[in-house]
N, C-alpha and C. Protein backbone atom coordinates (compact mmCIF):
# COMPACT_ATOMS: atom_id res chain seq x y z
N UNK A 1 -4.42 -48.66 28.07
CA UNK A 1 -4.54 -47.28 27.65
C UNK A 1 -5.51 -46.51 28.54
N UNK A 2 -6.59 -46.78 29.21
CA UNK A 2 -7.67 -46.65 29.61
C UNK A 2 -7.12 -45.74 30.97
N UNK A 3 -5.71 -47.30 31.52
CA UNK A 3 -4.89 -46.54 32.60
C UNK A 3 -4.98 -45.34 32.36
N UNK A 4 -3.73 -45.27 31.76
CA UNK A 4 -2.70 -44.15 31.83
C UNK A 4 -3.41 -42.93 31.49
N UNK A 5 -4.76 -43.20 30.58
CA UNK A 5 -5.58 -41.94 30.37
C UNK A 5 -6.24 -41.30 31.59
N UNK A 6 -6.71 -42.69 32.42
CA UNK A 6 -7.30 -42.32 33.98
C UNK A 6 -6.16 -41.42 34.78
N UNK A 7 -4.91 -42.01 34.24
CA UNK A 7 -4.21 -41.26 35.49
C UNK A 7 -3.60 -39.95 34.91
N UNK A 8 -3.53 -39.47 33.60
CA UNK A 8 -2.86 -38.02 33.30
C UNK A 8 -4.12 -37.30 33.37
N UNK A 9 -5.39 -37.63 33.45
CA UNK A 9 -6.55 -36.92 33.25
C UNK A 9 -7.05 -36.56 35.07
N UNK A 10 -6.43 -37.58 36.08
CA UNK A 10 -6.75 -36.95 37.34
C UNK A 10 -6.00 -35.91 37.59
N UNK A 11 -4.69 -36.39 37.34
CA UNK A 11 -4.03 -35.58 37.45
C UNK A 11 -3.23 -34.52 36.64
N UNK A 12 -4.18 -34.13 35.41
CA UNK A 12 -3.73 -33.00 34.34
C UNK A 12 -3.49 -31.61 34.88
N UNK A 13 -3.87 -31.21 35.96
CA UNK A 13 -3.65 -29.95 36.74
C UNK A 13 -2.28 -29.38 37.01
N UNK A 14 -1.94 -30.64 38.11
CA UNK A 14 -0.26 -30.74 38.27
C UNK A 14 0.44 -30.87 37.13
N UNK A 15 0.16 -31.87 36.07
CA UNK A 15 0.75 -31.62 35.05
C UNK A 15 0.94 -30.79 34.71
N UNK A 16 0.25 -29.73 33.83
CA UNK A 16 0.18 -28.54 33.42
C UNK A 16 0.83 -27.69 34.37
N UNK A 17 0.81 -27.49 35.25
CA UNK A 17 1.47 -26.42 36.21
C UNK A 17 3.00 -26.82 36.07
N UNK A 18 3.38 -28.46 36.26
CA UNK A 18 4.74 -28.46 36.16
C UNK A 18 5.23 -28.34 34.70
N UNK A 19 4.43 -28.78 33.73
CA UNK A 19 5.33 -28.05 32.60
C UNK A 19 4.66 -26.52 32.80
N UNK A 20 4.62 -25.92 32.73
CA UNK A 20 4.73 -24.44 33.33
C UNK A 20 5.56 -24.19 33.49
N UNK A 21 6.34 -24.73 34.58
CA UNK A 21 7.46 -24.34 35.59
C UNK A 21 8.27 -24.54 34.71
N UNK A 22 8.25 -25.62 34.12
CA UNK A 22 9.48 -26.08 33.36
C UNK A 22 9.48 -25.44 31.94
N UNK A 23 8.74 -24.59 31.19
CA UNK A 23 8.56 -23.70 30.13
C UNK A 23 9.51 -22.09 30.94
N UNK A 24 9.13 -22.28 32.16
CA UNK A 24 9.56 -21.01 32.93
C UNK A 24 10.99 -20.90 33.28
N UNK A 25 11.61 -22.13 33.63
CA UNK A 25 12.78 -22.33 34.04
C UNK A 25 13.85 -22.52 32.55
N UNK A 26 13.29 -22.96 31.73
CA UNK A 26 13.81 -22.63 30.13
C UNK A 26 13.98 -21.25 29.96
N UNK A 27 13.09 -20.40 29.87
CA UNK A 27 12.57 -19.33 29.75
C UNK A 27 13.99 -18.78 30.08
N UNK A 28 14.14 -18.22 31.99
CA UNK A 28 14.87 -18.08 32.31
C UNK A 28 16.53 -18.68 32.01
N UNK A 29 17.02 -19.95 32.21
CA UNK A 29 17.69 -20.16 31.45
C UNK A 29 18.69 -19.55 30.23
N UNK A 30 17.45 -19.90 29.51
CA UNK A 30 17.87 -19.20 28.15
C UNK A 30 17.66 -18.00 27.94
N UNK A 31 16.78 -17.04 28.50
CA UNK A 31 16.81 -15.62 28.38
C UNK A 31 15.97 -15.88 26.80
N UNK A 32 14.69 -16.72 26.72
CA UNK A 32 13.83 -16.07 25.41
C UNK A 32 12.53 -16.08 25.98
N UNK A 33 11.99 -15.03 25.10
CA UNK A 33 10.95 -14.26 25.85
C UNK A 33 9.62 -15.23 25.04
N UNK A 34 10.38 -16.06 23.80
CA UNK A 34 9.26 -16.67 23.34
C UNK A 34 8.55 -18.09 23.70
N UNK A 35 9.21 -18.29 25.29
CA UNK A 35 8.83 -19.10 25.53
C UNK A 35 8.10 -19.23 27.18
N UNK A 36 8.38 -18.02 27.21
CA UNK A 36 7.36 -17.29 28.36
C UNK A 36 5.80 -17.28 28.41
N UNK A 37 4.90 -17.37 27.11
CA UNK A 37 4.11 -17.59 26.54
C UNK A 37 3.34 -19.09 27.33
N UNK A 38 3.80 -20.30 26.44
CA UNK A 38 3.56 -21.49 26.82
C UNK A 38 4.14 -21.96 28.54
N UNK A 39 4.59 -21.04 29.26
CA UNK A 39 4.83 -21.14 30.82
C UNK A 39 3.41 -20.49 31.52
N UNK A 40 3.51 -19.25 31.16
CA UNK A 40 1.88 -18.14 31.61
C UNK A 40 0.76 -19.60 31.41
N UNK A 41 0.42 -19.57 30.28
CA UNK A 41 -0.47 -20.21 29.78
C UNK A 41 -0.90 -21.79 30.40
N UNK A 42 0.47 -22.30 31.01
CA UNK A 42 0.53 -23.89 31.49
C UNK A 42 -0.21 -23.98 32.53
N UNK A 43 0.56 -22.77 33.25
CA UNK A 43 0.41 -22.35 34.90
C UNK A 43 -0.83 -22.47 34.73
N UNK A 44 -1.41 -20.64 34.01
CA UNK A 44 -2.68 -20.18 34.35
C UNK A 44 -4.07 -21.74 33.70
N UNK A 45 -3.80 -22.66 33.09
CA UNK A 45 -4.32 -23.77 32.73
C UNK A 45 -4.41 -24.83 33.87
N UNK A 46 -3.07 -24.81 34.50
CA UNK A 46 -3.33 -25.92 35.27
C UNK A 46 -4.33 -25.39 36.95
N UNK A 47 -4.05 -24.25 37.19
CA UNK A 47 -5.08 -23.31 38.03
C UNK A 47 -6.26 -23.56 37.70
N UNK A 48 -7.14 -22.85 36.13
CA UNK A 48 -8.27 -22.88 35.71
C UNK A 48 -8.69 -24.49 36.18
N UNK A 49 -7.80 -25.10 35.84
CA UNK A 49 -8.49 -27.05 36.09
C UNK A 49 -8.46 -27.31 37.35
N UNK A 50 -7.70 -26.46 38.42
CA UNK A 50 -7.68 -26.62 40.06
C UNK A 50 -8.90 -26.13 40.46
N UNK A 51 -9.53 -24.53 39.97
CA UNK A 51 -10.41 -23.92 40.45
C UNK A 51 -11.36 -23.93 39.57
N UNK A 52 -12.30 -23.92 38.46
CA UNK A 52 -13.79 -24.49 37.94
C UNK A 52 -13.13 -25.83 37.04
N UNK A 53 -12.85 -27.07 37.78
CA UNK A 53 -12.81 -27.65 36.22
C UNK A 53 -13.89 -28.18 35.57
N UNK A 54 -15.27 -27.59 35.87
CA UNK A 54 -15.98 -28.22 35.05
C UNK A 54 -16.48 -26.92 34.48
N UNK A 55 -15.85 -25.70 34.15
CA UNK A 55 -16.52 -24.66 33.27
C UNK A 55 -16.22 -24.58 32.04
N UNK A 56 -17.13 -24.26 31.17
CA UNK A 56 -16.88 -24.92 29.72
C UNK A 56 -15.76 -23.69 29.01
N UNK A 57 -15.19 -23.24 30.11
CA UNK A 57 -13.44 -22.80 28.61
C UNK A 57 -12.63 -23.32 29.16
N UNK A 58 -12.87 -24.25 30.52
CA UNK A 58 -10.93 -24.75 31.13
C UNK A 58 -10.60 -25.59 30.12
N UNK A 59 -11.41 -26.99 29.86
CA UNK A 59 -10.82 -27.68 28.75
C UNK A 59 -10.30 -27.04 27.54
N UNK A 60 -10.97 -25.87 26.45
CA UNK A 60 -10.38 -25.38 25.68
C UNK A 60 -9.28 -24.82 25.64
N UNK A 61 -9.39 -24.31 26.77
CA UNK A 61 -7.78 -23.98 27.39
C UNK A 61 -6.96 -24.20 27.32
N UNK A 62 -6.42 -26.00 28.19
CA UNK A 62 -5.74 -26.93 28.40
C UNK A 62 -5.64 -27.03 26.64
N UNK A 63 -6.59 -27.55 25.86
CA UNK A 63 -6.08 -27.75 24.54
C UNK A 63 -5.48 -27.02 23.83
N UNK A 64 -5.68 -26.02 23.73
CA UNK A 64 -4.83 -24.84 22.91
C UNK A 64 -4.10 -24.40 23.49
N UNK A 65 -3.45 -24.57 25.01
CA UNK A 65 -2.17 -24.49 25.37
C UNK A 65 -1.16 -25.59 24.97
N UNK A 66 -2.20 -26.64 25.21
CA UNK A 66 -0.94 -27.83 24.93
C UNK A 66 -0.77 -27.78 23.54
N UNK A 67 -1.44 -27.35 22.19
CA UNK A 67 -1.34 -27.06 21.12
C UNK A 67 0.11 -25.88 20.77
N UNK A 68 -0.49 -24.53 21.54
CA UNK A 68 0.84 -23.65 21.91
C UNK A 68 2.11 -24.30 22.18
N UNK A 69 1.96 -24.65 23.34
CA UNK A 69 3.63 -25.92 23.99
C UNK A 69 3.61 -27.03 22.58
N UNK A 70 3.06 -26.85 21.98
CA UNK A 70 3.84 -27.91 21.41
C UNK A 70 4.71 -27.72 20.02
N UNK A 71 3.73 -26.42 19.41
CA UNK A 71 4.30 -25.50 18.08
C UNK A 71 5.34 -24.85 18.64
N UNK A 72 5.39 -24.23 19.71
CA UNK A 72 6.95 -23.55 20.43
C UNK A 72 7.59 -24.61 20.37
N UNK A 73 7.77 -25.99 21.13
CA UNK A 73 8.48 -26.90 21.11
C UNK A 73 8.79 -27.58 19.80
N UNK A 74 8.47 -27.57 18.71
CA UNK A 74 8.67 -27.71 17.87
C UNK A 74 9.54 -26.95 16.37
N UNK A 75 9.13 -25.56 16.60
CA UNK A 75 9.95 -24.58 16.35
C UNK A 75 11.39 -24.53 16.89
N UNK A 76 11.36 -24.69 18.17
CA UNK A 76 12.76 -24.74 19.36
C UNK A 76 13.29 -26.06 18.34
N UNK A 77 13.02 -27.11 18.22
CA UNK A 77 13.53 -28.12 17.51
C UNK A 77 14.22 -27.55 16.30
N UNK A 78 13.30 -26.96 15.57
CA UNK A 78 13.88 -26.43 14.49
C UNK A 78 14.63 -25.76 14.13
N UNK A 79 15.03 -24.88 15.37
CA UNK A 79 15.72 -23.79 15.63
C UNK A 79 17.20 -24.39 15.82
N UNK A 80 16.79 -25.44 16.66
CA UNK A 80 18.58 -25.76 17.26
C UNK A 80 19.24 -26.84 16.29
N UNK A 81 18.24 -27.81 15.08
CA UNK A 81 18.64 -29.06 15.00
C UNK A 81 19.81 -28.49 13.45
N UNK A 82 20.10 -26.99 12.93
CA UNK A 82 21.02 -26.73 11.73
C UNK A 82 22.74 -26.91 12.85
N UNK A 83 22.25 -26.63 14.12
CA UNK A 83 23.68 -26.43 14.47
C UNK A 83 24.57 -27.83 15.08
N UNK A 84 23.48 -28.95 14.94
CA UNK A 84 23.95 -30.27 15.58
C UNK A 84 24.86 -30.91 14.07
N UNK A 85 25.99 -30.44 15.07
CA UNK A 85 27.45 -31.73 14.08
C UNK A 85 27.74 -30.30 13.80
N UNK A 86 27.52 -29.13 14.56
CA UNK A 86 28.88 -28.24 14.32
C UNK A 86 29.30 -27.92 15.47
N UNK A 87 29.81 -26.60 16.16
CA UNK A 87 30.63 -25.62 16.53
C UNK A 87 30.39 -25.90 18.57
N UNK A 88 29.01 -25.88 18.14
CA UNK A 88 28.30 -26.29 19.44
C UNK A 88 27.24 -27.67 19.32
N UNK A 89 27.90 -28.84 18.89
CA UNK A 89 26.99 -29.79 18.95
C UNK A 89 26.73 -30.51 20.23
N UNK A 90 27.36 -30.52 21.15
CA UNK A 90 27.08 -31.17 22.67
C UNK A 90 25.68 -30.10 22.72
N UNK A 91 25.35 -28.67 22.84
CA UNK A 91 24.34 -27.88 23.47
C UNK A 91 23.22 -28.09 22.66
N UNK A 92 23.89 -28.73 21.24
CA UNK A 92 22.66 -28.29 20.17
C UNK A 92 21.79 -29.85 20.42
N UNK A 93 22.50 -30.89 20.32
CA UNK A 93 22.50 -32.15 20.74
C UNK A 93 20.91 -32.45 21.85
N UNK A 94 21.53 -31.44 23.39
CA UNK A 94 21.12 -31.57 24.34
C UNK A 94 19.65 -30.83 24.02
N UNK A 95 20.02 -29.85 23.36
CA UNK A 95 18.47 -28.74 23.16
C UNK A 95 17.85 -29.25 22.22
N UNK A 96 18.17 -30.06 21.22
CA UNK A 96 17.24 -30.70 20.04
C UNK A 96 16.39 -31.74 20.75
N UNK A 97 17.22 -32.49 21.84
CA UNK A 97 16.80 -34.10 22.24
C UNK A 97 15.68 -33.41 23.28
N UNK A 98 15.87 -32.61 24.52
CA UNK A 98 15.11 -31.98 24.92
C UNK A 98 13.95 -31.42 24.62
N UNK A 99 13.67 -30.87 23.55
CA UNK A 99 12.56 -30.03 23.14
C UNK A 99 11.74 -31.05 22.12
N UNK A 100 12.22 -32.20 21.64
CA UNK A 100 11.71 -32.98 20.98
C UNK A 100 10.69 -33.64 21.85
N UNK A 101 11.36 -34.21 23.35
CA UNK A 101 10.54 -34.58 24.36
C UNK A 101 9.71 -34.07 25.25
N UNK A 102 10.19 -33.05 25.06
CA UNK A 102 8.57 -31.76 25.47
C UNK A 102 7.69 -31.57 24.35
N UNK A 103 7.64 -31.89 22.96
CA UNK A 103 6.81 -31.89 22.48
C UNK A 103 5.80 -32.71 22.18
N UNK A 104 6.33 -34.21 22.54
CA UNK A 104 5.80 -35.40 22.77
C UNK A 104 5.00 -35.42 24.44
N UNK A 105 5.71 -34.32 25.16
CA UNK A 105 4.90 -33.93 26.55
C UNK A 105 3.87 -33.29 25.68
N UNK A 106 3.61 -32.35 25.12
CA UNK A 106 2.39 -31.32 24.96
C UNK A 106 1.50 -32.44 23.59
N UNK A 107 1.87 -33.27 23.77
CA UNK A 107 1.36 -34.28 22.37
C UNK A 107 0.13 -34.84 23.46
N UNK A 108 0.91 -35.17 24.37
CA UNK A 108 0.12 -36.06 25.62
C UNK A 108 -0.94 -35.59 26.30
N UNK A 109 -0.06 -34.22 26.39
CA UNK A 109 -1.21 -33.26 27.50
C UNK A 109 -2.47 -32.62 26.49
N UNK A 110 -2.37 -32.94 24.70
CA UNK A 110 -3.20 -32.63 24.08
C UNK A 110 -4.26 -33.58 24.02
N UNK A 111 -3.96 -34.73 24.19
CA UNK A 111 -4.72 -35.71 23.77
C UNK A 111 -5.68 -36.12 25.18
N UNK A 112 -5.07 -35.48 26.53
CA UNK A 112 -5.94 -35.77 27.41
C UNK A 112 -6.68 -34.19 27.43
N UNK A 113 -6.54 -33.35 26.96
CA UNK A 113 -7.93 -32.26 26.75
C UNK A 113 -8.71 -32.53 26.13
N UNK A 114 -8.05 -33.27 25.21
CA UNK A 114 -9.33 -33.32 23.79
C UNK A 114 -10.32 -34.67 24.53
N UNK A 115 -9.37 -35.97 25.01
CA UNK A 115 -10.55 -36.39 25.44
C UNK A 115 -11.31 -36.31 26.60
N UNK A 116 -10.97 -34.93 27.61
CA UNK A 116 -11.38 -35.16 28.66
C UNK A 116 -12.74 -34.08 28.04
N UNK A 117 -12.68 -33.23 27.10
CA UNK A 117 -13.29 -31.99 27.14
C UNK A 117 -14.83 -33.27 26.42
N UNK A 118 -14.29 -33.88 25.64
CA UNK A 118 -15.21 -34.71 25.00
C UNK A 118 -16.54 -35.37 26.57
N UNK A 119 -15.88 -35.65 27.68
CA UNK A 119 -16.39 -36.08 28.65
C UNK A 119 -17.27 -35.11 29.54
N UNK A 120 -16.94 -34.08 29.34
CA UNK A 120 -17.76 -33.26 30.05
C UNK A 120 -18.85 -32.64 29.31
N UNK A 121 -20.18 -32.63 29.75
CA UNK A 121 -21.44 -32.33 29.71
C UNK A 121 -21.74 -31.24 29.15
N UNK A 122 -22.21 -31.08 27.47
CA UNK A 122 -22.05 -29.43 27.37
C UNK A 122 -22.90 -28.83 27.71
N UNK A 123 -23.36 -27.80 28.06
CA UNK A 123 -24.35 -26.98 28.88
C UNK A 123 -23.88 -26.66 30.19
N UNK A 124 -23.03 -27.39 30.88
CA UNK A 124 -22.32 -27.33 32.26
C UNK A 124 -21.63 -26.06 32.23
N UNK A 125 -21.87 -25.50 33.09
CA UNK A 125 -20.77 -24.06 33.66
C UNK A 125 -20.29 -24.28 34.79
């Protein structure tokens, strides 16, 4: 565990930026504006952790975005999972299974804010 925490926590920046992209490319996609939100927010998160990451709001940041990405992604679940086993179940299928696993992404990317923010020094700017 120790791993995998070492390695989403070096590299939580890129993370965050690529789900960004990939909140953005949904976004587009689908043409909803409510998911434009948790893209802004990924991006401008995974930046803040490129450029001060040791100032004491990037971590809060990262957490309450990945908190955001994950209530959108979860909602989106909710949204699509009345229409699976009807009219459009191949899309509903694909968008339920999808957004379930982006929320288990923003589950991940929560749990390395919370413990990275725990690691850093408070008083640090």
């Amino acid at each position: 565990m120790a791993s995998v925490y070492g390695m989403l926590r070096g590299r939580a920046a890129y993370f965050f930026i690529a789900v960004g992209v990939v909140w953005a490319v949904v976004g587009l996609l689908s043409d909803l504006a409510l998911v434009a939100w948790p893209a802004v927010a990924c991006i401008a998160g995974g930046a803040l952790l490129l450029l001060v990451p040791s100032h004491r709001l990037t971590w809060p940041w990262l957490v309450a975005t990945a908190a955001m990405g994950f209530l959108v992604s979860v909602y989106q679940v909710y949204a699509w999972s009345p229409l699976v086993g009807g009219a459009f179940s191949t899309l509903a299928d694909e968008a339920t299974a999808g957004f379930a696993v982006f929320a288990l992404v923003h589950v991940l990317l929560f749990f390395t804010g919370a413990w990275s923010q725990r690691s850093v020094r408070p008083g640090t700017s």
